[in-house]
Protein backbone atom coordinates (compact mmCIF):
# COMPACT_ATOMS: atom_id res chain seq x y z
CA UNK A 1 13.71 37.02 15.65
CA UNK A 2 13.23 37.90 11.69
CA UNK A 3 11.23 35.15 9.54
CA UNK A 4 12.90 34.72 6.10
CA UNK A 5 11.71 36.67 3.29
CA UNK A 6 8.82 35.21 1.40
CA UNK A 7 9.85 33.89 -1.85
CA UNK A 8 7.81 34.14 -5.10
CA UNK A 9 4.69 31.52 -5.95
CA UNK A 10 5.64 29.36 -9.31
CA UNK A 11 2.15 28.97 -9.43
CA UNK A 12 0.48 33.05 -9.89
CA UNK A 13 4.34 34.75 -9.12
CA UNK A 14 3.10 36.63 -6.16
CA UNK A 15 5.64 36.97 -3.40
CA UNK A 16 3.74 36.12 -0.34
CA UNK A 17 5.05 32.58 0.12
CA UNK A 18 5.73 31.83 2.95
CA UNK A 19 6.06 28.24 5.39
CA UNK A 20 2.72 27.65 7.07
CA UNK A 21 1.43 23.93 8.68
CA UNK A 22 -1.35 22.54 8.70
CA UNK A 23 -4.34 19.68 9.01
CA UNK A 24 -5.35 17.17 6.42
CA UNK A 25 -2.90 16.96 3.86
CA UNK A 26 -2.62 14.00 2.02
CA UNK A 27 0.59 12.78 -0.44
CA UNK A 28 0.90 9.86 -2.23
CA UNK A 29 4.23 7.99 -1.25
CA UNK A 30 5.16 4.73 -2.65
CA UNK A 31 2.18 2.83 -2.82
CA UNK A 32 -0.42 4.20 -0.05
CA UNK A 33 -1.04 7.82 0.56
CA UNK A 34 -0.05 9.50 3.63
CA UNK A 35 -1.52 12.03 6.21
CA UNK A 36 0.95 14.38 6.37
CA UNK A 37 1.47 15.91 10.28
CA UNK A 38 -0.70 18.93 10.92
CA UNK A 39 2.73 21.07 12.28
CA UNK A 40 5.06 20.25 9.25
CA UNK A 41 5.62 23.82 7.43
CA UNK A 42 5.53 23.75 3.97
CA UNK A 43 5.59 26.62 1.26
CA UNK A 44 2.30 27.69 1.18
CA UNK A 45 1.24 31.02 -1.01
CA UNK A 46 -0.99 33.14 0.71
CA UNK A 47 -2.81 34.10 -2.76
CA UNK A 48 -3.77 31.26 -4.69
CA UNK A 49 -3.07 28.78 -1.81
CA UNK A 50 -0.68 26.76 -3.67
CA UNK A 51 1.80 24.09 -1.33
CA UNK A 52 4.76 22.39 -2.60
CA UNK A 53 4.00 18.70 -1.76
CA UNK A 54 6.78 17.20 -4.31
CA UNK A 55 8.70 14.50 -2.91
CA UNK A 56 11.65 16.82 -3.33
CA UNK A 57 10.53 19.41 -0.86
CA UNK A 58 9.58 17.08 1.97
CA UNK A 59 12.13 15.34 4.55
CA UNK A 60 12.55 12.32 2.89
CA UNK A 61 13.23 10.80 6.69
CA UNK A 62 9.55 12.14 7.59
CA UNK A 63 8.22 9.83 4.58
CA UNK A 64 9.98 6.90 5.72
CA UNK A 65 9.02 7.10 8.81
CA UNK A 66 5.24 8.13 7.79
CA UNK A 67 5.32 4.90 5.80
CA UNK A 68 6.71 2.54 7.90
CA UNK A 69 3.98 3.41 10.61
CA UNK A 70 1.82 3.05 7.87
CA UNK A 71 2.87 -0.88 7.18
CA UNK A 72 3.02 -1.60 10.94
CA UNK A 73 -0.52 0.13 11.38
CA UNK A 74 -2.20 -1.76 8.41
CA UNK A 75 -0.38 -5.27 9.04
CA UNK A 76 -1.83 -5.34 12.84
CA UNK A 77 -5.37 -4.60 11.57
CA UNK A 78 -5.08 -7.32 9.05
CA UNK A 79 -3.93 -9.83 11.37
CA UNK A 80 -6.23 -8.97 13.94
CA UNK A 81 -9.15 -9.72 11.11
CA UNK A 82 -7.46 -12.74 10.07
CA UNK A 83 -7.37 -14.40 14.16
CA UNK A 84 -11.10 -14.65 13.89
CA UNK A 85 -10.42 -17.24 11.22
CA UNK A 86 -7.13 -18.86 11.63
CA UNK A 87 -4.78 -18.97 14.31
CA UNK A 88 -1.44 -17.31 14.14
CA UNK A 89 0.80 -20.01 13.72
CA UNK A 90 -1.49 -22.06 11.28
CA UNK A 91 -0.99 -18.74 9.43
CA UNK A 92 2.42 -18.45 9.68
CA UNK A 93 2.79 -22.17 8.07
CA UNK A 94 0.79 -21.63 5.65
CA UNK A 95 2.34 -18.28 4.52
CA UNK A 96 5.95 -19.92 5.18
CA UNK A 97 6.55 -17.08 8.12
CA UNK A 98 8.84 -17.38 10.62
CA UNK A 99 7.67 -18.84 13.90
CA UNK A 100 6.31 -15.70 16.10
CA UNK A 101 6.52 -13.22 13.18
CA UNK A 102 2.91 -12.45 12.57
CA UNK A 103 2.67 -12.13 16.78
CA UNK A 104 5.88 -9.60 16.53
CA UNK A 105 3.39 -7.48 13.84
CA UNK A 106 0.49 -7.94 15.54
CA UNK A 107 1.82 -6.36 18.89
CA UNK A 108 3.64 -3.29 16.42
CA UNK A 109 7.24 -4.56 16.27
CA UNK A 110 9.36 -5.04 13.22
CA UNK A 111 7.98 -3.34 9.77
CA UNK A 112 6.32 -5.75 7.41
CA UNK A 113 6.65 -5.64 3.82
CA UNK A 114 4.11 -3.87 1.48
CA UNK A 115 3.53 -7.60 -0.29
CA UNK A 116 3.25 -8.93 2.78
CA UNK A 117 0.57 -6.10 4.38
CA UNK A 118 -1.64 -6.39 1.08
CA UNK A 119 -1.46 -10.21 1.04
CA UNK A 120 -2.57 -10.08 4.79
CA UNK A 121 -5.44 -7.25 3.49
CA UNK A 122 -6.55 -9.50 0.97
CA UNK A 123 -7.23 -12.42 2.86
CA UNK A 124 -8.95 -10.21 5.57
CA UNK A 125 -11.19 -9.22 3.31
CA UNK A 126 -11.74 -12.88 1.69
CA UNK A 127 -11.45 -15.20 4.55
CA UNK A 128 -12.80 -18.05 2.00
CA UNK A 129 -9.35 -17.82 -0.16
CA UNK A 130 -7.75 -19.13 3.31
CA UNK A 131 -9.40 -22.97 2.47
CA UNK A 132 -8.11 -22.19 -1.44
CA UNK A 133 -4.71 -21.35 -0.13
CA UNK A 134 -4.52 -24.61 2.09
CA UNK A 135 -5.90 -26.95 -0.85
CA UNK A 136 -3.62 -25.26 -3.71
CA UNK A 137 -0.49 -26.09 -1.00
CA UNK A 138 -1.60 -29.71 -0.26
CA UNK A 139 -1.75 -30.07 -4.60
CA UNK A 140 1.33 -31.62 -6.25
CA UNK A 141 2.88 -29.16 -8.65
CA UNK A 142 1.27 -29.02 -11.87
CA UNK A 143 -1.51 -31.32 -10.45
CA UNK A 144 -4.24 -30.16 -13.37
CA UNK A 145 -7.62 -32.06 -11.21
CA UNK A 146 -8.03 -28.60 -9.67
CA UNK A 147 -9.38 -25.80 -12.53
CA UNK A 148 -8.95 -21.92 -10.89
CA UNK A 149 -11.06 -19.80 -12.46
CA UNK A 150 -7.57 -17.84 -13.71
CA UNK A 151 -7.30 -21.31 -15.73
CA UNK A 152 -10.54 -20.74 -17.23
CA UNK A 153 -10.11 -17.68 -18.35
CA UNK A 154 -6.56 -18.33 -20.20
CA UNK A 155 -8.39 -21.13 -21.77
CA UNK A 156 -11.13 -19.56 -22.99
CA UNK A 157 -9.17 -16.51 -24.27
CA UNK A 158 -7.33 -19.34 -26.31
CA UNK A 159 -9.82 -20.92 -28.05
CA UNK A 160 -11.20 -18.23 -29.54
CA UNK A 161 -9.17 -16.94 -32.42
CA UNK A 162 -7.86 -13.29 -32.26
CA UNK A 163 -8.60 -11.30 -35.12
CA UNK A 164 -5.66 -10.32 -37.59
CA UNK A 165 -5.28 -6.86 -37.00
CA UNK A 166 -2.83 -5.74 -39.85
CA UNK A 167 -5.21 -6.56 -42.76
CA UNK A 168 -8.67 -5.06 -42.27
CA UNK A 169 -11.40 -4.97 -45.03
């Protein structure tokens, strides 16, 4: 069996690059970074250690696939989180989910959207926004009795004047 010739390194131009695999390599892929398999081979120089991790040189079916576990992985954590505080289908109303959807994530079926796995995150990690999100859905629309702090903020940053920035002294 012959290996293919090594090609030259773009980084230092020595010719000892060759395809080599292994542990802990870490890409950034959309918006969450990825653990790339330990047995992928990738060009890897043998002198200055440089590996081609550019989007281009990777299967983009591999990425896909990476970050579709990814979702699945991160949505079932979330919702396990969330159970301790709301039930699943009290969720699913108040998200506007299908009936059953969140239980379809939770057990690792069907790929969730990236909105949908870092809305999920978020209110893991804030269980109190849960009450919020309940009270701003039972509001009429454009009901003003209920101040956000958001709606602070814009009014504050209204009242005071902004300096005229063309004409300084």
């Amino acid at each position: 069996m012959t290996h293919p010739s090594p090609s030259r390194c773009p980084c230092c131009g020595y010719a000892k690059v060759v395809p080599a695999g292994r542990p802990g390599r870490v890409l950034r892929y959309r918006n969450t970074a990825l653990t790339l398999p330990p047995d992928l081979s990738l060009s890897h120089c043998q002198r200055c250690k440089y590996e081609d991790l550019s989007l281009a040189a990777l299967p983009g079916e591999l990425l896909e696939s990476l970050y579709r576990s990814s979702l699945r992985e991160r949505a079932q954590l979330a919702i396990a989180r969330l159970h301790r505080h709301l039930s699943k289908n009290k969720l699913e109303l108040l998200l506007n989910l299908s009936h059953g959807y969140l239980c379809r994530l939770g057990a690792g079926h069907g790929v969730p959207s990236a909105a949908l796995v870092s809305l999920l995150t978020l209110l893991a990690e804030h269980p109190d926004l849960l009450r919020e999100l309940e009270a701003y859905w039972t509001l009429p629309p454009g009901d003003g009795s209920k101040s956000t702090h958001a709606d602070e903020a814009i009014s504050a940053s209204r009242k005071t004047p902004t300096p005229n920035r063309r004409y300084r002294p």
